[in-house]
N, C-alpha and C. Protein backbone atom coordinates (compact mmCIF):
# COMPACT_ATOMS: atom_id res chain seq x y z
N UNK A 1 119.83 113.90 100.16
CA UNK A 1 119.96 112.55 100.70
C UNK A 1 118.96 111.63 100.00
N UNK A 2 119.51 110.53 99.70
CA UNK A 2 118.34 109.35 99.04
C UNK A 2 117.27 108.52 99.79
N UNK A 3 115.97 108.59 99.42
CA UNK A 3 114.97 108.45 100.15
C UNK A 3 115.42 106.65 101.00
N UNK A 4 114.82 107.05 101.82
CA UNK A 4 115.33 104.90 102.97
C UNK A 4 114.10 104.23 102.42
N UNK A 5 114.52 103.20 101.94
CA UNK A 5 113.23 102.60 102.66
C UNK A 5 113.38 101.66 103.56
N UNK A 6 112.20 101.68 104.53
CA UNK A 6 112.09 100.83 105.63
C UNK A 6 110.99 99.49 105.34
N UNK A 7 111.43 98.13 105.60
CA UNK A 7 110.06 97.21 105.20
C UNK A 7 109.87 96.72 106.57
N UNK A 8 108.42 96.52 106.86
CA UNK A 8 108.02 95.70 108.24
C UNK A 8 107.34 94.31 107.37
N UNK A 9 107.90 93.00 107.60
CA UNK A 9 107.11 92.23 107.65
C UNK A 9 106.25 91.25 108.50
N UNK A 10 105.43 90.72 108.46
CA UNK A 10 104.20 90.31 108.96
C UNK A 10 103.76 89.19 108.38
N UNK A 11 102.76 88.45 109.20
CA UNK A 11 102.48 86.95 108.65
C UNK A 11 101.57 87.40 106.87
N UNK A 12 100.81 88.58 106.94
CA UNK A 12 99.85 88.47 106.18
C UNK A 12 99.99 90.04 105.82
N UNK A 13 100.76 90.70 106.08
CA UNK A 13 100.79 92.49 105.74
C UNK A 13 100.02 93.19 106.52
N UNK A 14 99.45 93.03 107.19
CA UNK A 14 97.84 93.95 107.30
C UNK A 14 98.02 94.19 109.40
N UNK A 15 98.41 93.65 109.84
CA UNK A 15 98.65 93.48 111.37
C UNK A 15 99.90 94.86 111.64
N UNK A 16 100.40 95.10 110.65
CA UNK A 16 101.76 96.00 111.18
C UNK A 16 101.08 97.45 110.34
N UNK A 17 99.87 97.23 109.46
CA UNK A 17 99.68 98.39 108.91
C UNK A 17 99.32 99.92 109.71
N UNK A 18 98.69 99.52 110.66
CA UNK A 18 99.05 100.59 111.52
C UNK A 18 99.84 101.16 112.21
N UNK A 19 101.03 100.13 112.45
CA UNK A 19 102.22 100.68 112.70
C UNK A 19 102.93 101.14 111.80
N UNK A 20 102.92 101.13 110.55
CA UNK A 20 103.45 101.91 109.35
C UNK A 20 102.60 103.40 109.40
N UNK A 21 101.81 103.59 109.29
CA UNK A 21 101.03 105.18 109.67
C UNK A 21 101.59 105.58 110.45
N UNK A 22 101.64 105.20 111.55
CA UNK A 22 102.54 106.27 112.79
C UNK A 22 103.76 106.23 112.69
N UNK A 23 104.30 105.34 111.78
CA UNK A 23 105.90 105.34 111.61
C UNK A 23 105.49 106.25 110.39
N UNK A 24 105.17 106.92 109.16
CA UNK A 24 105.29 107.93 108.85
C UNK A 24 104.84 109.36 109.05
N UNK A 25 103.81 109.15 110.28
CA UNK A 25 103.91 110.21 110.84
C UNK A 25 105.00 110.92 111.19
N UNK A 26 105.78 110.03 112.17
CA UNK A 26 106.63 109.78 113.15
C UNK A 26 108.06 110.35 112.29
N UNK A 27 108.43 109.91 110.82
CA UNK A 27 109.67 109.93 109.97
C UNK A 27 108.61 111.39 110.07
N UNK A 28 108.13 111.71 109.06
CA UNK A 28 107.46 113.51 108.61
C UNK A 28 108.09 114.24 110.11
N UNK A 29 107.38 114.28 111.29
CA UNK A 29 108.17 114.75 112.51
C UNK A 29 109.18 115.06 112.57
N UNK A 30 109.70 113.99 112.60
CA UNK A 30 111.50 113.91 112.54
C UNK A 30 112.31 114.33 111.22
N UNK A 31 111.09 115.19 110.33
CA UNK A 31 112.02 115.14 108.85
C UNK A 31 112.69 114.31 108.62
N UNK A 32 112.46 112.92 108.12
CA UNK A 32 113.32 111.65 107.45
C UNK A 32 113.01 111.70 106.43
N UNK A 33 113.80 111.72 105.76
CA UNK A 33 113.45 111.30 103.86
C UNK A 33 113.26 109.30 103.96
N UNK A 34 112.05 108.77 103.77
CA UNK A 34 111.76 107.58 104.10
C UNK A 34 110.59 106.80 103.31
N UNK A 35 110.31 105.59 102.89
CA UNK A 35 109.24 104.96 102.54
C UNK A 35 109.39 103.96 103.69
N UNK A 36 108.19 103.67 103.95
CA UNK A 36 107.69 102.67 104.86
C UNK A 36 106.52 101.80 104.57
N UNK A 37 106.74 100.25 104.54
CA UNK A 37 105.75 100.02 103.87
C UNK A 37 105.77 97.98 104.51
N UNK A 38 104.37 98.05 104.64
CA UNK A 38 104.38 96.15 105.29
C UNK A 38 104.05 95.42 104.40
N UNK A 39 104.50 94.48 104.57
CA UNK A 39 104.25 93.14 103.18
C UNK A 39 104.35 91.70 104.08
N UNK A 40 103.73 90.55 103.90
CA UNK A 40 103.86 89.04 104.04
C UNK A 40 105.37 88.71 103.94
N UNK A 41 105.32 87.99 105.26
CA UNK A 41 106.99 87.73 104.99
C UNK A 41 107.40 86.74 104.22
N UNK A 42 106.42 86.15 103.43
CA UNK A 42 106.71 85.35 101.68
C UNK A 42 107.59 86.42 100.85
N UNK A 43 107.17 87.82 101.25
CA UNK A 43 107.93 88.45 100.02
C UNK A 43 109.14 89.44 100.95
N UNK A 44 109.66 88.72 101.56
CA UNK A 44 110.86 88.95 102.10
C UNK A 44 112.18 89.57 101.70
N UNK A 45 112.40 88.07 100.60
CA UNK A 45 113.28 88.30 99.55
C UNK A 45 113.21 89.26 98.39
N UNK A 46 112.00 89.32 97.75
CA UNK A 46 111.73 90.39 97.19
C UNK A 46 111.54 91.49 97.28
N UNK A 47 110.91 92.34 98.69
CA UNK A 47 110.72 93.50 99.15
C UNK A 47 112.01 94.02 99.85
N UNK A 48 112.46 92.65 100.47
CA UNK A 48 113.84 93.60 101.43
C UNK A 48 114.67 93.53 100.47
N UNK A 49 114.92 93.21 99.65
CA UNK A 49 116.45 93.43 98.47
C UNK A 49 116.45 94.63 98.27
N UNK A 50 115.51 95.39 98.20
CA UNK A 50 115.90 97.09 97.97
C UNK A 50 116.07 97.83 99.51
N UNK A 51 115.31 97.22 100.68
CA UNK A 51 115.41 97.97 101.42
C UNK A 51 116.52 98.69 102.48
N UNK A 52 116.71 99.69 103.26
CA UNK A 52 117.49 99.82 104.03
C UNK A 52 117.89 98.90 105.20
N UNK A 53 116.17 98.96 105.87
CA UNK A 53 116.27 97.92 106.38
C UNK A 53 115.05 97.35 106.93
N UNK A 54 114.98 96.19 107.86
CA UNK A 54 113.77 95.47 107.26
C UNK A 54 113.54 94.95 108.80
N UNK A 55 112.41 95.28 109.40
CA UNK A 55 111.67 95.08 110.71
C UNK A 55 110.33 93.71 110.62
N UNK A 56 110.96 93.01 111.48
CA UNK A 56 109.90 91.64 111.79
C UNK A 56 108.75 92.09 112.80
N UNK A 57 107.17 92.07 112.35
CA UNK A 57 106.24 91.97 113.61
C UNK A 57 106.25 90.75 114.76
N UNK A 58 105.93 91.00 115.58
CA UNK A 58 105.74 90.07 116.50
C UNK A 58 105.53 88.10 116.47
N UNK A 59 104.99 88.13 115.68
CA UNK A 59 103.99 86.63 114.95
C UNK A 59 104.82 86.29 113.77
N UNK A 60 105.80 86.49 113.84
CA UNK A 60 107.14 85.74 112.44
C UNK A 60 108.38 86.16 113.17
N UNK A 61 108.69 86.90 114.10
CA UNK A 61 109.96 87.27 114.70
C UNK A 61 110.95 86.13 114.89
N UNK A 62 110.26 84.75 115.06
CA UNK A 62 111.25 83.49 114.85
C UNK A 62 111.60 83.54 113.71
N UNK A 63 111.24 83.72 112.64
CA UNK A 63 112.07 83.92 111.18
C UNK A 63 113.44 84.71 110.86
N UNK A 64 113.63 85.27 112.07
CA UNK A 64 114.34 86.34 111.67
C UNK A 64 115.54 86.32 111.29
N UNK A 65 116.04 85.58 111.73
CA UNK A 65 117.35 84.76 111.06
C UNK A 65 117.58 84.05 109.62
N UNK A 66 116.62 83.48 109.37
CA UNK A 66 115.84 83.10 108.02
C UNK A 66 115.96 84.12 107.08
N UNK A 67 115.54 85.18 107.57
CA UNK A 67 115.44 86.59 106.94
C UNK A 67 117.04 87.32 106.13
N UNK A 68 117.17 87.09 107.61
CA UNK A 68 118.32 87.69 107.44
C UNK A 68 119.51 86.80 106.67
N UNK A 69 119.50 85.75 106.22
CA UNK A 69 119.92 85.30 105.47
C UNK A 69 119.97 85.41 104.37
N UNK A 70 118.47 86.09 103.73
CA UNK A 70 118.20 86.79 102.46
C UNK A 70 118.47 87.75 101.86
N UNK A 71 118.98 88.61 102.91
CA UNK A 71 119.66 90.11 103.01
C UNK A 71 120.58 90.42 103.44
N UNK A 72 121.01 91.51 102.97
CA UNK A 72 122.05 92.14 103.00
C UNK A 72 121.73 93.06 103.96
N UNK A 73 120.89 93.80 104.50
CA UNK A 73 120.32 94.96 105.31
C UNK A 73 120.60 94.70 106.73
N UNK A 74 120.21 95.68 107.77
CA UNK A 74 119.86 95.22 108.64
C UNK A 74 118.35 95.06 108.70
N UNK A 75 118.38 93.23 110.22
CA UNK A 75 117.27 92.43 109.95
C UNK A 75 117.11 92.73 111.59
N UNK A 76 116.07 92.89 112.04
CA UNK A 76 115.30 92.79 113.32
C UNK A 76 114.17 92.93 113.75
N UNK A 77 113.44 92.00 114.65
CA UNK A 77 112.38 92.00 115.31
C UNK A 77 112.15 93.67 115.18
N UNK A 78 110.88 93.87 115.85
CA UNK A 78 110.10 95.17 116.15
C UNK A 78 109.86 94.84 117.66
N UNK A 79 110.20 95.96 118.54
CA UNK A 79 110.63 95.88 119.52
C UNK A 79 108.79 95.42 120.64
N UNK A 80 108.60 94.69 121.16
CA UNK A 80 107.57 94.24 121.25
C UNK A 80 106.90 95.00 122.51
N UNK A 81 107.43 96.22 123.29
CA UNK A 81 107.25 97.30 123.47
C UNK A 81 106.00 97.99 122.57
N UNK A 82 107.27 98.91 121.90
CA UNK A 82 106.87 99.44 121.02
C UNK A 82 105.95 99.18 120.35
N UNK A 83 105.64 97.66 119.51
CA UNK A 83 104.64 97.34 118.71
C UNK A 83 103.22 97.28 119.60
N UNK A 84 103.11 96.55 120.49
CA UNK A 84 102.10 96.59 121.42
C UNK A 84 101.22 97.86 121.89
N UNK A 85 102.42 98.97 122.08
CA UNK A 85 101.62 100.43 122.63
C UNK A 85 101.90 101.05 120.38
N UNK A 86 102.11 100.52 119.59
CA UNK A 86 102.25 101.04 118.57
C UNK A 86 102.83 102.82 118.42
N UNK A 87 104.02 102.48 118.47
CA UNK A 87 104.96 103.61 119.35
C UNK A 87 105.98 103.30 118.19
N UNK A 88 105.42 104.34 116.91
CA UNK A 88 106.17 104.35 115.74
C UNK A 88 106.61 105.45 115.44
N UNK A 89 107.28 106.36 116.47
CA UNK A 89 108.63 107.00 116.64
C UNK A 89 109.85 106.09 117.19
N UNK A 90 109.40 105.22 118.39
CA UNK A 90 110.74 104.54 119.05
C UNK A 90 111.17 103.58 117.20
N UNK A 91 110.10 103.10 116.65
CA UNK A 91 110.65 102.13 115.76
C UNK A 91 111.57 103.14 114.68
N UNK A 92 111.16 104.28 114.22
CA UNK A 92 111.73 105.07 113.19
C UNK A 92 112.76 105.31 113.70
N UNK A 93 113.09 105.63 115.10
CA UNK A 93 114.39 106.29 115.20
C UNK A 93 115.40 105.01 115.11
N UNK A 94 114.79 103.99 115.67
CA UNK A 94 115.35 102.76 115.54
C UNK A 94 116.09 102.23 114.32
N UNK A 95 115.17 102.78 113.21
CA UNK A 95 115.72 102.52 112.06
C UNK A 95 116.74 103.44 111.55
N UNK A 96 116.22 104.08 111.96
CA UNK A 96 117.48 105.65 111.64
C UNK A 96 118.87 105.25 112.38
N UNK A 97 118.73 104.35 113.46
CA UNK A 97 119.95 104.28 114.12
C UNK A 97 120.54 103.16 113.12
N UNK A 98 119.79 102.21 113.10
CA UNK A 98 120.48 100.86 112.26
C UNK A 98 120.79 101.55 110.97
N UNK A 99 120.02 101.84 110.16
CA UNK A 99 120.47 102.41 108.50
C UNK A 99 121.77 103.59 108.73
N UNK A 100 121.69 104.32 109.35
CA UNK A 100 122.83 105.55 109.61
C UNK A 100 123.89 104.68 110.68
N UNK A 101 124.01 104.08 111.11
CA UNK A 101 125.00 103.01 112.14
C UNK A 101 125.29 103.76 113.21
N UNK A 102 124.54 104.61 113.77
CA UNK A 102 124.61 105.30 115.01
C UNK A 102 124.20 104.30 115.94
């Protein structure tokens, strides 16, 4: 199977970076073949054009439509749950559901 990648963006990269660690914890667990990785949502267009699919933090989640205009992927908030208790299994499987269309 070909590796996913997953992008979280963020006002500035660095706020979701810990939720990317436990989201590859979380993929390793679950055996996902996966990259996961946060970037400024300036590079939106550039980072999500390859990705599977592409998760908004909390503090740009009004963009998201914006976003998703840029892409082709699936585009969605990060569930503000989840991000808060940083509960990066609910987000991986999340992604696993959107990228696989389960």
């Amino acid at each position: 199977m070909k590796m996913k990648k997953i992008v979280l963006l963020c006002s500035a990269g660095l706020s979701t970076s810990m939720l990317v660690e436990k989201m590859k914890v979380a993929a390793r667990e679950l055996n996902y073949n996966c990259s996961i990785a946060a970037y400024p949502i300036a590079e939106a267009a550039k980072e999500g054009s390859e990705a599977d699919v592409v998760f908004l933090g909390p503090q740009v989640r009004f963009q998201v439509n914006a976003v998703k205009e840029q892409l082709t992927c699936p585009v969605e908030a990060i569930d503000m749950t989840a991000y808060g208790m940083m509960d990066g299994k609910s987000v991986v499987k999340r992604a696993i559901e959107l990228i696989e269309g389960k």
